[in-house]
Structures are given as C-alpha cells and as structure tokens.
PDB file of N, CA and C in Angstrom:
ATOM      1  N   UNK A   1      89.382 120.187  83.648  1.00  0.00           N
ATOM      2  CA  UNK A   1      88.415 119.123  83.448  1.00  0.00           C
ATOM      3  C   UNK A   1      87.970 118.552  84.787  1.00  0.00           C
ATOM      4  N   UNK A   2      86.590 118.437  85.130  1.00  0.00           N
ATOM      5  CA  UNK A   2      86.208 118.137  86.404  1.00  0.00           C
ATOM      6  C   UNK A   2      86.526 116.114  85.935  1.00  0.00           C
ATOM      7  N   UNK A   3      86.634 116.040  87.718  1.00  0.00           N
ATOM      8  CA  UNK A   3      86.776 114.525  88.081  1.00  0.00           C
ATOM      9  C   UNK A   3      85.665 113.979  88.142  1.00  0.00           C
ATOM     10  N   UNK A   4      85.217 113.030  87.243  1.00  0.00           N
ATOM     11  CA  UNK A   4      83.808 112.298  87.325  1.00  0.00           C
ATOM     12  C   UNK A   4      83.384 111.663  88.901  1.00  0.00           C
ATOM     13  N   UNK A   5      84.860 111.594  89.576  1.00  0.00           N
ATOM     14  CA  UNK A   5      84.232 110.607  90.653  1.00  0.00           C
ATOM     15  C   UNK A   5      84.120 111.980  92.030  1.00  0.00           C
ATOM     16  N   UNK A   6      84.330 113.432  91.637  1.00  0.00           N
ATOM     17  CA  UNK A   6      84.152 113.969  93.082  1.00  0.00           C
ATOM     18  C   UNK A   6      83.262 113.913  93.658  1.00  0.00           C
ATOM     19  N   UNK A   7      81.986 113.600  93.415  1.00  0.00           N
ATOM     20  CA  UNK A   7      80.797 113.893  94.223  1.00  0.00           C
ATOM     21  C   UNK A   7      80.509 112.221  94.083  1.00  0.00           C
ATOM     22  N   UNK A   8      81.221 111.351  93.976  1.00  0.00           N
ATOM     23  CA  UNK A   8      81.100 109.514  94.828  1.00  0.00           C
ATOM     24  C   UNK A   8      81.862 109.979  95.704  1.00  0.00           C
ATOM     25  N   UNK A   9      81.164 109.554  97.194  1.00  0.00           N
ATOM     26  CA  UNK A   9      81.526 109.353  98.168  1.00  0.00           C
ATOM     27  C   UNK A   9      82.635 108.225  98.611  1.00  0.00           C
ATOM     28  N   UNK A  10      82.626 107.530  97.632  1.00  0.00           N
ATOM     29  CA  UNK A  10      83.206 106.119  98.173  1.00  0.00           C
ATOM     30  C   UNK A  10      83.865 105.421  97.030  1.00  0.00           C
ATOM     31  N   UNK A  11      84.434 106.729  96.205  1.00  0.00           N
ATOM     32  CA  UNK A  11      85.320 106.838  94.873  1.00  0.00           C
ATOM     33  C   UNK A  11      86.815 106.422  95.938  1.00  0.00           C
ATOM     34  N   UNK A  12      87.211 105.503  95.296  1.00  0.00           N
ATOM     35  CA  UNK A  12      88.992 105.344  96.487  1.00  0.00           C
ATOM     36  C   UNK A  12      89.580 106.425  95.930  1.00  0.00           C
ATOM     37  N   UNK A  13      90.520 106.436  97.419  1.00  0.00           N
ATOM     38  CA  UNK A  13      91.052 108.029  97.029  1.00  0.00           C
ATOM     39  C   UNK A  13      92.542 107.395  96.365  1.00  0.00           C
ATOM     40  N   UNK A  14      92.750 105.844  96.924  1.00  0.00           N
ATOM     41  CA  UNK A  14      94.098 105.194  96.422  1.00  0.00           C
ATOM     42  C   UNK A  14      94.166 103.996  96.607  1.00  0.00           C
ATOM     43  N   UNK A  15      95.131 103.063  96.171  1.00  0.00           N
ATOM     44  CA  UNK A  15      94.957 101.788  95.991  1.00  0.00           C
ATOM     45  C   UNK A  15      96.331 101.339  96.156  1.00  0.00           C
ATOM     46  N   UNK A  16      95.952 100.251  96.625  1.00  0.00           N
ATOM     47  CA  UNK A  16      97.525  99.348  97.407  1.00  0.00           C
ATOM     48  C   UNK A  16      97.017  97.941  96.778  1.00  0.00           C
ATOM     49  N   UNK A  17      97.796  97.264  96.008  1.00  0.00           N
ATOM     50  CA  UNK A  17      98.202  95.812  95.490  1.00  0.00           C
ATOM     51  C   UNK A  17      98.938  95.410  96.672  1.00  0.00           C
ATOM     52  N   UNK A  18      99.069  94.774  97.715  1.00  0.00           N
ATOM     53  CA  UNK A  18      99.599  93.703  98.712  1.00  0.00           C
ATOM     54  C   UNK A  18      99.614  92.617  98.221  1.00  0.00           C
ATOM     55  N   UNK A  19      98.869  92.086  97.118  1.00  0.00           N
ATOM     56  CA  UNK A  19      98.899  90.645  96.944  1.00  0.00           C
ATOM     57  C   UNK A  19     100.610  89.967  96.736  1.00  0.00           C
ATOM     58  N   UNK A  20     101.041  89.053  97.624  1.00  0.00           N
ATOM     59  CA  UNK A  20     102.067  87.921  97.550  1.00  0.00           C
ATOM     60  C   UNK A  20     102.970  88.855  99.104  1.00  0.00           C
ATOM     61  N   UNK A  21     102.488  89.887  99.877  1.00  0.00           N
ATOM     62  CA  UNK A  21     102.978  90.586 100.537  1.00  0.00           C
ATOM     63  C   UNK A  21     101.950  90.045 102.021  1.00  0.00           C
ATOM     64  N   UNK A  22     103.633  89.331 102.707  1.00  0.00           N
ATOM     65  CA  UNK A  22     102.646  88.214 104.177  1.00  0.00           C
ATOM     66  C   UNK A  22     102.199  89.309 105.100  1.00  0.00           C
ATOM     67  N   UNK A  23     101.669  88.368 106.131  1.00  0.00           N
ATOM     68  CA  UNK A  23     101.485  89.217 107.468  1.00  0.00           C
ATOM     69  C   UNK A  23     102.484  89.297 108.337  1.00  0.00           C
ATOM     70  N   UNK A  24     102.406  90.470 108.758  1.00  0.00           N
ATOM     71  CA  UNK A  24     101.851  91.578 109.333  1.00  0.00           C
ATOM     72  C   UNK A  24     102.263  92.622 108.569  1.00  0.00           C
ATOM     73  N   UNK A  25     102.916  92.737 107.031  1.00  0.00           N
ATOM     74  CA  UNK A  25     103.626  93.559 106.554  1.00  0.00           C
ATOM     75  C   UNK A  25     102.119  94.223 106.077  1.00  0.00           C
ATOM     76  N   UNK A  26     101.549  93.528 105.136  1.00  0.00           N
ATOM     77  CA  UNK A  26     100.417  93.899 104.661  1.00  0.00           C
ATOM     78  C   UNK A  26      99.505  94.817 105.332  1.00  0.00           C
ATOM     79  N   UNK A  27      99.210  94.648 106.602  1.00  0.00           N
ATOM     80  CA  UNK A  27      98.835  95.512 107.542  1.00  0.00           C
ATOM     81  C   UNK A  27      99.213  96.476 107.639  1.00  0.00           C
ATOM     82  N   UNK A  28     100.656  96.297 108.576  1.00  0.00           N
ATOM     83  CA  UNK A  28     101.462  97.868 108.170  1.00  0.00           C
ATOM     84  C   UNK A  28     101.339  98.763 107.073  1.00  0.00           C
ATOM     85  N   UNK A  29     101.698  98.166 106.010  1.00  0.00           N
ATOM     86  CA  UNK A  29     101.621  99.042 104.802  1.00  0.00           C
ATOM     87  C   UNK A  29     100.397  99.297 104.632  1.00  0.00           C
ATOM     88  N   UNK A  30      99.341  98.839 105.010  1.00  0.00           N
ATOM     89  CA  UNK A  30      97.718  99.506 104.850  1.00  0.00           C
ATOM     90  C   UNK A  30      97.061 100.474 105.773  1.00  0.00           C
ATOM     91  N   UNK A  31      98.147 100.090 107.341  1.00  0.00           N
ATOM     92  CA  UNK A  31      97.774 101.296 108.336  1.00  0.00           C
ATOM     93  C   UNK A  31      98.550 102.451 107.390  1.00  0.00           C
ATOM     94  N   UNK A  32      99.789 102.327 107.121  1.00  0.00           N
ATOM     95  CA  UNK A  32     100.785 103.310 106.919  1.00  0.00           C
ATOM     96  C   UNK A  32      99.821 104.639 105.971  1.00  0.00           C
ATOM     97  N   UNK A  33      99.391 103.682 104.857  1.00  0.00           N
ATOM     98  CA  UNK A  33      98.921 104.100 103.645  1.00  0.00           C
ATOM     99  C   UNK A  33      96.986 105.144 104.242  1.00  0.00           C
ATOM    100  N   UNK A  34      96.339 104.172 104.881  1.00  0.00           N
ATOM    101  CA  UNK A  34      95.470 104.869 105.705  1.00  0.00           C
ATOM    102  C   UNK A  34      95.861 106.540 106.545  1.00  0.00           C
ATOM    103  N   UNK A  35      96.724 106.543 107.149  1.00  0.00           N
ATOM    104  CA  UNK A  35      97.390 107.752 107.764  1.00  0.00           C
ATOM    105  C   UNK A  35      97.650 109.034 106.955  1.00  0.00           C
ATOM    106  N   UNK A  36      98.025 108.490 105.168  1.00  0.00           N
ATOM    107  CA  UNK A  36      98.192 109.668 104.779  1.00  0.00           C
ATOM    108  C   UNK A  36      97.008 110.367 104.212  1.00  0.00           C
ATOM    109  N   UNK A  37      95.485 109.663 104.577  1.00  0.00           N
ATOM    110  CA  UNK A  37      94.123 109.726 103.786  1.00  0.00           C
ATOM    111  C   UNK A  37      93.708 110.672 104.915  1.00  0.00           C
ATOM    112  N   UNK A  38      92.779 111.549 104.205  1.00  0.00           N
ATOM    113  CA  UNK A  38      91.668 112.676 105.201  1.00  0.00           C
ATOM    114  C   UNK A  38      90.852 111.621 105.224  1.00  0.00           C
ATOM    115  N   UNK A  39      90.095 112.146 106.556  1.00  0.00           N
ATOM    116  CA  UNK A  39      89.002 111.563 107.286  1.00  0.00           C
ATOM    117  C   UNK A  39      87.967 111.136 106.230  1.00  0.00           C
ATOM    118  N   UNK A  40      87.115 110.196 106.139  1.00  0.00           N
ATOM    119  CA  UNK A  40      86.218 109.923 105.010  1.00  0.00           C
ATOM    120  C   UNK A  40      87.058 109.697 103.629  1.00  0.00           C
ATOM    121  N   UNK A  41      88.135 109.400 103.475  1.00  0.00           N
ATOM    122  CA  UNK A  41      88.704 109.071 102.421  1.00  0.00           C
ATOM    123  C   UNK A  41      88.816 107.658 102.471  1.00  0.00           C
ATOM    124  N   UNK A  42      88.423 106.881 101.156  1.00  0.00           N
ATOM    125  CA  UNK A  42      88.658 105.481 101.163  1.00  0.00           C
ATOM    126  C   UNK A  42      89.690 104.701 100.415  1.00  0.00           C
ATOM    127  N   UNK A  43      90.063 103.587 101.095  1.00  0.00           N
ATOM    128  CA  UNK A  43      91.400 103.181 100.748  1.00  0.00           C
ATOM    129  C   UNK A  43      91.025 101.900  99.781  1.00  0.00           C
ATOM    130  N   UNK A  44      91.554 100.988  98.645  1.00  0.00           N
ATOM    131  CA  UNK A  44      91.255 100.360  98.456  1.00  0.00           C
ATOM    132  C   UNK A  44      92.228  99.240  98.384  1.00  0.00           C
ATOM    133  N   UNK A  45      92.412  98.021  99.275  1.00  0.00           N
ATOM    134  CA  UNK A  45      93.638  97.414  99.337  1.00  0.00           C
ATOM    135  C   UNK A  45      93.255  95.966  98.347  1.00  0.00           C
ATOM    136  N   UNK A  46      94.237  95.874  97.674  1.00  0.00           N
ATOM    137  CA  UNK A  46      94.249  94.386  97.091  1.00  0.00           C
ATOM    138  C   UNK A  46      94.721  93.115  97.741  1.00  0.00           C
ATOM    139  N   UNK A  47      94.025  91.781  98.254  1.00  0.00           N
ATOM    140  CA  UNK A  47      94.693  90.901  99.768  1.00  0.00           C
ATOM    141  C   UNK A  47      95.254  89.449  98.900  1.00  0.00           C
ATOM    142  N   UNK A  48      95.364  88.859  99.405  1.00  0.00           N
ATOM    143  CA  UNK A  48      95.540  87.783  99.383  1.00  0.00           C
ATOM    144  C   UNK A  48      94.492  86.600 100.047  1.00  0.00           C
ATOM    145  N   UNK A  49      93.748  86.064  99.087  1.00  0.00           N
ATOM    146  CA  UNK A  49      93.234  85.280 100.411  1.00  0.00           C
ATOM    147  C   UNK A  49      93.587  84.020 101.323  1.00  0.00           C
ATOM    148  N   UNK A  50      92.631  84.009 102.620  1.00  0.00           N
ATOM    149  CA  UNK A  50      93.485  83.342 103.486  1.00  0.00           C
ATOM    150  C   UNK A  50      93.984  84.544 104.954  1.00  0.00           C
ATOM    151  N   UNK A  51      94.959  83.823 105.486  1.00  0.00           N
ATOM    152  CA  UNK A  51      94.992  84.996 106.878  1.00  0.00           C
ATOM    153  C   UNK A  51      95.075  86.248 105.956  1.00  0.00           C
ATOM    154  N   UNK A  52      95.578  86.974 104.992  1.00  0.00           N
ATOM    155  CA  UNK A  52      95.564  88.496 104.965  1.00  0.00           C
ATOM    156  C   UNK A  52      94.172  88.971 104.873  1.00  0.00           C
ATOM    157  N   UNK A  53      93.395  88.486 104.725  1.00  0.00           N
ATOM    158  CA  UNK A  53      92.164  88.987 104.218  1.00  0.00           C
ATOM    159  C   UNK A  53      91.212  88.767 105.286  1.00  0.00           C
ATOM    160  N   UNK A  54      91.683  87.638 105.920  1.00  0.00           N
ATOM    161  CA  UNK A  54      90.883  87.853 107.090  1.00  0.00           C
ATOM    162  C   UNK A  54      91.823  89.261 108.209  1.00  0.00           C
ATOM    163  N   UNK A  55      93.074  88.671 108.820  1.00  0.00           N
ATOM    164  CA  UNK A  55      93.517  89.525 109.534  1.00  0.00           C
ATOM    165  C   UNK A  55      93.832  90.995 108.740  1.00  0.00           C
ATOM    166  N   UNK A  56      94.078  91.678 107.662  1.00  0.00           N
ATOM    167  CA  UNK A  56      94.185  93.295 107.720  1.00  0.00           C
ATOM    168  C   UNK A  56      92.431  93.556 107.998  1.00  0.00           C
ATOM    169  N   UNK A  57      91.761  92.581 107.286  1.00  0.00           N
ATOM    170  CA  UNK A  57      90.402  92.952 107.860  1.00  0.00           C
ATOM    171  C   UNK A  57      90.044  93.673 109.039  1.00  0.00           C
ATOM    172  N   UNK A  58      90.483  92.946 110.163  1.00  0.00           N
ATOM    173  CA  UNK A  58      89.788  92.802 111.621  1.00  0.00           C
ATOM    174  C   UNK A  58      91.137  93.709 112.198  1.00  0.00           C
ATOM    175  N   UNK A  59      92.389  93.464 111.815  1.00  0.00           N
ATOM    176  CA  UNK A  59      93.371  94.441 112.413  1.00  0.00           C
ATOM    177  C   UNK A  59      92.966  96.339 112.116  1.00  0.00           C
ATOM    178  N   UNK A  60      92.199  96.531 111.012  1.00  0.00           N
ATOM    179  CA  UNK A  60      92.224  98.047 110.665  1.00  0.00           C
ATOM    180  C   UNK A  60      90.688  98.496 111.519  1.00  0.00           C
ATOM    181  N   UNK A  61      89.484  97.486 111.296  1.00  0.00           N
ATOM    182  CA  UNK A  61      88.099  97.792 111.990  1.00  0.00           C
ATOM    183  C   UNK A  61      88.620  97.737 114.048  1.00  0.00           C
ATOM    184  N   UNK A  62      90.125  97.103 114.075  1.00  0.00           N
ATOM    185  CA  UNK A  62      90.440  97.453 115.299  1.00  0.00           C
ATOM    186  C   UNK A  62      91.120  98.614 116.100  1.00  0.00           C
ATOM    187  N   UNK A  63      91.509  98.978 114.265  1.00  0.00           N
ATOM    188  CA  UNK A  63      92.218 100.689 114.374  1.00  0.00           C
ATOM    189  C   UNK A  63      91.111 101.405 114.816  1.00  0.00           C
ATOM    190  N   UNK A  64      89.341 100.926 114.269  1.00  0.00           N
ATOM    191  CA  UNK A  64      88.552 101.719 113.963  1.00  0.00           C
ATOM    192  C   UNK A  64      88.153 102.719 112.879  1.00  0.00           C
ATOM    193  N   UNK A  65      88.391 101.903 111.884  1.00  0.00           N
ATOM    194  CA  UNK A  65      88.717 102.207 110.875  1.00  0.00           C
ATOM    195  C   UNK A  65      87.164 101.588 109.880  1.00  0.00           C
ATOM    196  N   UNK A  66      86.821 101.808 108.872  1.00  0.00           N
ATOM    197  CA  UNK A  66      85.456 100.996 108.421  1.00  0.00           C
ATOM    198  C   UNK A  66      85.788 100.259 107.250  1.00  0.00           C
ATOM    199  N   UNK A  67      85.311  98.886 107.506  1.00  0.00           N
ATOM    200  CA  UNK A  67      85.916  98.239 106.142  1.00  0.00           C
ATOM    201  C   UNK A  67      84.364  97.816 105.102  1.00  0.00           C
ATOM    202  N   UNK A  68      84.344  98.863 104.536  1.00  0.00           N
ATOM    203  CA  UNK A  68      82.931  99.406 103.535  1.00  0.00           C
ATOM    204  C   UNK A  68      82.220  98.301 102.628  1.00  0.00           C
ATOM    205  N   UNK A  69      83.618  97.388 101.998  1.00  0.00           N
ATOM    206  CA  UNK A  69      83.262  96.420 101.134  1.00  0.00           C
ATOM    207  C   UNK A  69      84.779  95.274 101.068  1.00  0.00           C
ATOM    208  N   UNK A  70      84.218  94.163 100.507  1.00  0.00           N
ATOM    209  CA  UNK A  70      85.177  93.191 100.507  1.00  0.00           C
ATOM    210  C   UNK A  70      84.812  91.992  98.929  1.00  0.00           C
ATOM    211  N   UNK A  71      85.258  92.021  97.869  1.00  0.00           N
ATOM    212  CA  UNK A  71      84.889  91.651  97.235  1.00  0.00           C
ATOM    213  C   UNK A  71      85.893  90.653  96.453  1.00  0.00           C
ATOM    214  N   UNK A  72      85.776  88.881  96.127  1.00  0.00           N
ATOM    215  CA  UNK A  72      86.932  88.469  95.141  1.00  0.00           C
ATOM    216  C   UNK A  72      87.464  89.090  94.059  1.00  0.00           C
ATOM    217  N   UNK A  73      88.636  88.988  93.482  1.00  0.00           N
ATOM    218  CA  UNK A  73      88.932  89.403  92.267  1.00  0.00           C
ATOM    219  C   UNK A  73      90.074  88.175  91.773  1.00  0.00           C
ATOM    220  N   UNK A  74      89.998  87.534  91.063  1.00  0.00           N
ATOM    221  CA  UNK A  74      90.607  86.291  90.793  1.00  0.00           C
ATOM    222  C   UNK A  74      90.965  85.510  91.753  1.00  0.00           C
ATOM    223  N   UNK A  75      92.216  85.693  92.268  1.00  0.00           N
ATOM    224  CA  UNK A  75      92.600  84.701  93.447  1.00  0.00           C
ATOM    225  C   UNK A  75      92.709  85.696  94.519  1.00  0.00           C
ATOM    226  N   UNK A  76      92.293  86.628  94.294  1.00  0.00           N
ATOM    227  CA  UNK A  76      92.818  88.011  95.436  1.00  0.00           C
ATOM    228  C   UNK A  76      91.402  88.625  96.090  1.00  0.00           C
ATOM    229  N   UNK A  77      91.466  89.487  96.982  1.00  0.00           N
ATOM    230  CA  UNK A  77      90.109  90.145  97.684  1.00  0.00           C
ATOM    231  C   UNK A  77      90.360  91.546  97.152  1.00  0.00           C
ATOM    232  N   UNK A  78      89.626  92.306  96.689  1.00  0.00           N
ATOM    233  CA  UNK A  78      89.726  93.855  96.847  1.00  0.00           C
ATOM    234  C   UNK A  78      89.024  94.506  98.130  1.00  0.00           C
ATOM    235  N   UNK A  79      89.617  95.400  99.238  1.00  0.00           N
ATOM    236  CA  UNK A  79      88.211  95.222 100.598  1.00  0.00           C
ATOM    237  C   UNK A  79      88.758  97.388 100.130  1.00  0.00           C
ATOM    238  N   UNK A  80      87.616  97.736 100.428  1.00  0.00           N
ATOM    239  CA  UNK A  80      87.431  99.246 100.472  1.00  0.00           C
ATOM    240  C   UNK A  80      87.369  99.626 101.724  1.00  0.00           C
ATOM    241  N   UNK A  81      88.413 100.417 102.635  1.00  0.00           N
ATOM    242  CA  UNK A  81      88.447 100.723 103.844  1.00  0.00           C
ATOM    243  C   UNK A  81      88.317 102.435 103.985  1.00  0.00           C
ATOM    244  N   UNK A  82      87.165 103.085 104.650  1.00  0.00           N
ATOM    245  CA  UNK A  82      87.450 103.981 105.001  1.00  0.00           C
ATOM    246  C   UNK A  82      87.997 104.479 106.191  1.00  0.00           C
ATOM    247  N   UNK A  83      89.061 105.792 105.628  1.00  0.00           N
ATOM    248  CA  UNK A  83      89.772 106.250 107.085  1.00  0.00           C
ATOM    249  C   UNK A  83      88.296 106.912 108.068  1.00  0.00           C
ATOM    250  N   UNK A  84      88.502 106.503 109.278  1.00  0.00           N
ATOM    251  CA  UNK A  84      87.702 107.554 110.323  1.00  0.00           C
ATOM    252  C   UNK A  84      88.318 108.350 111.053  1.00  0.00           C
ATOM    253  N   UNK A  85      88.135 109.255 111.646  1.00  0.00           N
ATOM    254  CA  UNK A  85      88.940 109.965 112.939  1.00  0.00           C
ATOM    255  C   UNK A  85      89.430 109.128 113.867  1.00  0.00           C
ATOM    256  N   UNK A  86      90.577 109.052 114.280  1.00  0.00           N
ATOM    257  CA  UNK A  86      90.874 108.290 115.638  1.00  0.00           C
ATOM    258  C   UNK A  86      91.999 109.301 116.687  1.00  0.00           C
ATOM    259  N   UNK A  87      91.398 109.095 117.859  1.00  0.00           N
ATOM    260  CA  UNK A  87      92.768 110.273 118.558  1.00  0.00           C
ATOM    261  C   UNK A  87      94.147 109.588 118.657  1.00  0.00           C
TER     262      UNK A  87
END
C-alpha cells in the first residue's frame, strides 16, 4: 500500500513530544533526534512555551538547520524543523 504522504515534501518524517522536558535537554534530544534524519527530512518537535520555544528555536537554525513552521497547539508549540547538510 503506497504512503499518501511520499510525494509531501514536508510530510514529518518523526515527531518528538518535549513538552514538560526543560532546557537544554529539549535541545539535545531534538539535535540528537535531527542526526538520525536524511538531509531534507523534517522533524516535528512538540515545545513548551516560553524559553523552549524560543531557545530550541534559535539553538537548531544555529546548527543550521531550517525551522519551516512554528505553530500553537493548546499550551504547547508544534515547530517543523528541517534537517540540512552540515559538515
């Protein structure tokens, strides 16, 4: 049975709930989780808002990394990060 989402580009390839998970852990576990994604694969992390949502923000676009979308979801952010190449 084909996957409805192969030909979305910007279908997440996986998803991380962080919410109630502080900083800098949240990060980590979102670089960690980024690393095991091919290039152009997108990650979709669940934040907390407040510093996580600002800082995994600006900590992963400092990996160089692209953070595609950022959207509320009750008390939480969902942000869609794609992996890029980095050496």
């Amino acid at each position: 049975m084909m996957n409805e989402h192969q030909n979305v580009p910007d279908a997440p390839a996986s998803e991380l709930d962080l919410r109630g998970v502080i900083c800098p852990y949240n990060f980590v576990k979102t670089k960690l989780k980024l690393e095991t994604l091919k290039q152009g694969q997108v990650l979709s992390v669940l934040l907390d808002d407040g510093d996580p949502i600002r800082n995994v923000s600006r900590s992963v676009e400092n990996e160089g990394h692209t953070v595609l979308s950022q959207e509320r979801v009750d008390q939480a952010y969902r942000i869609l990060i794609r992996r890029e190449e980095n050496d």
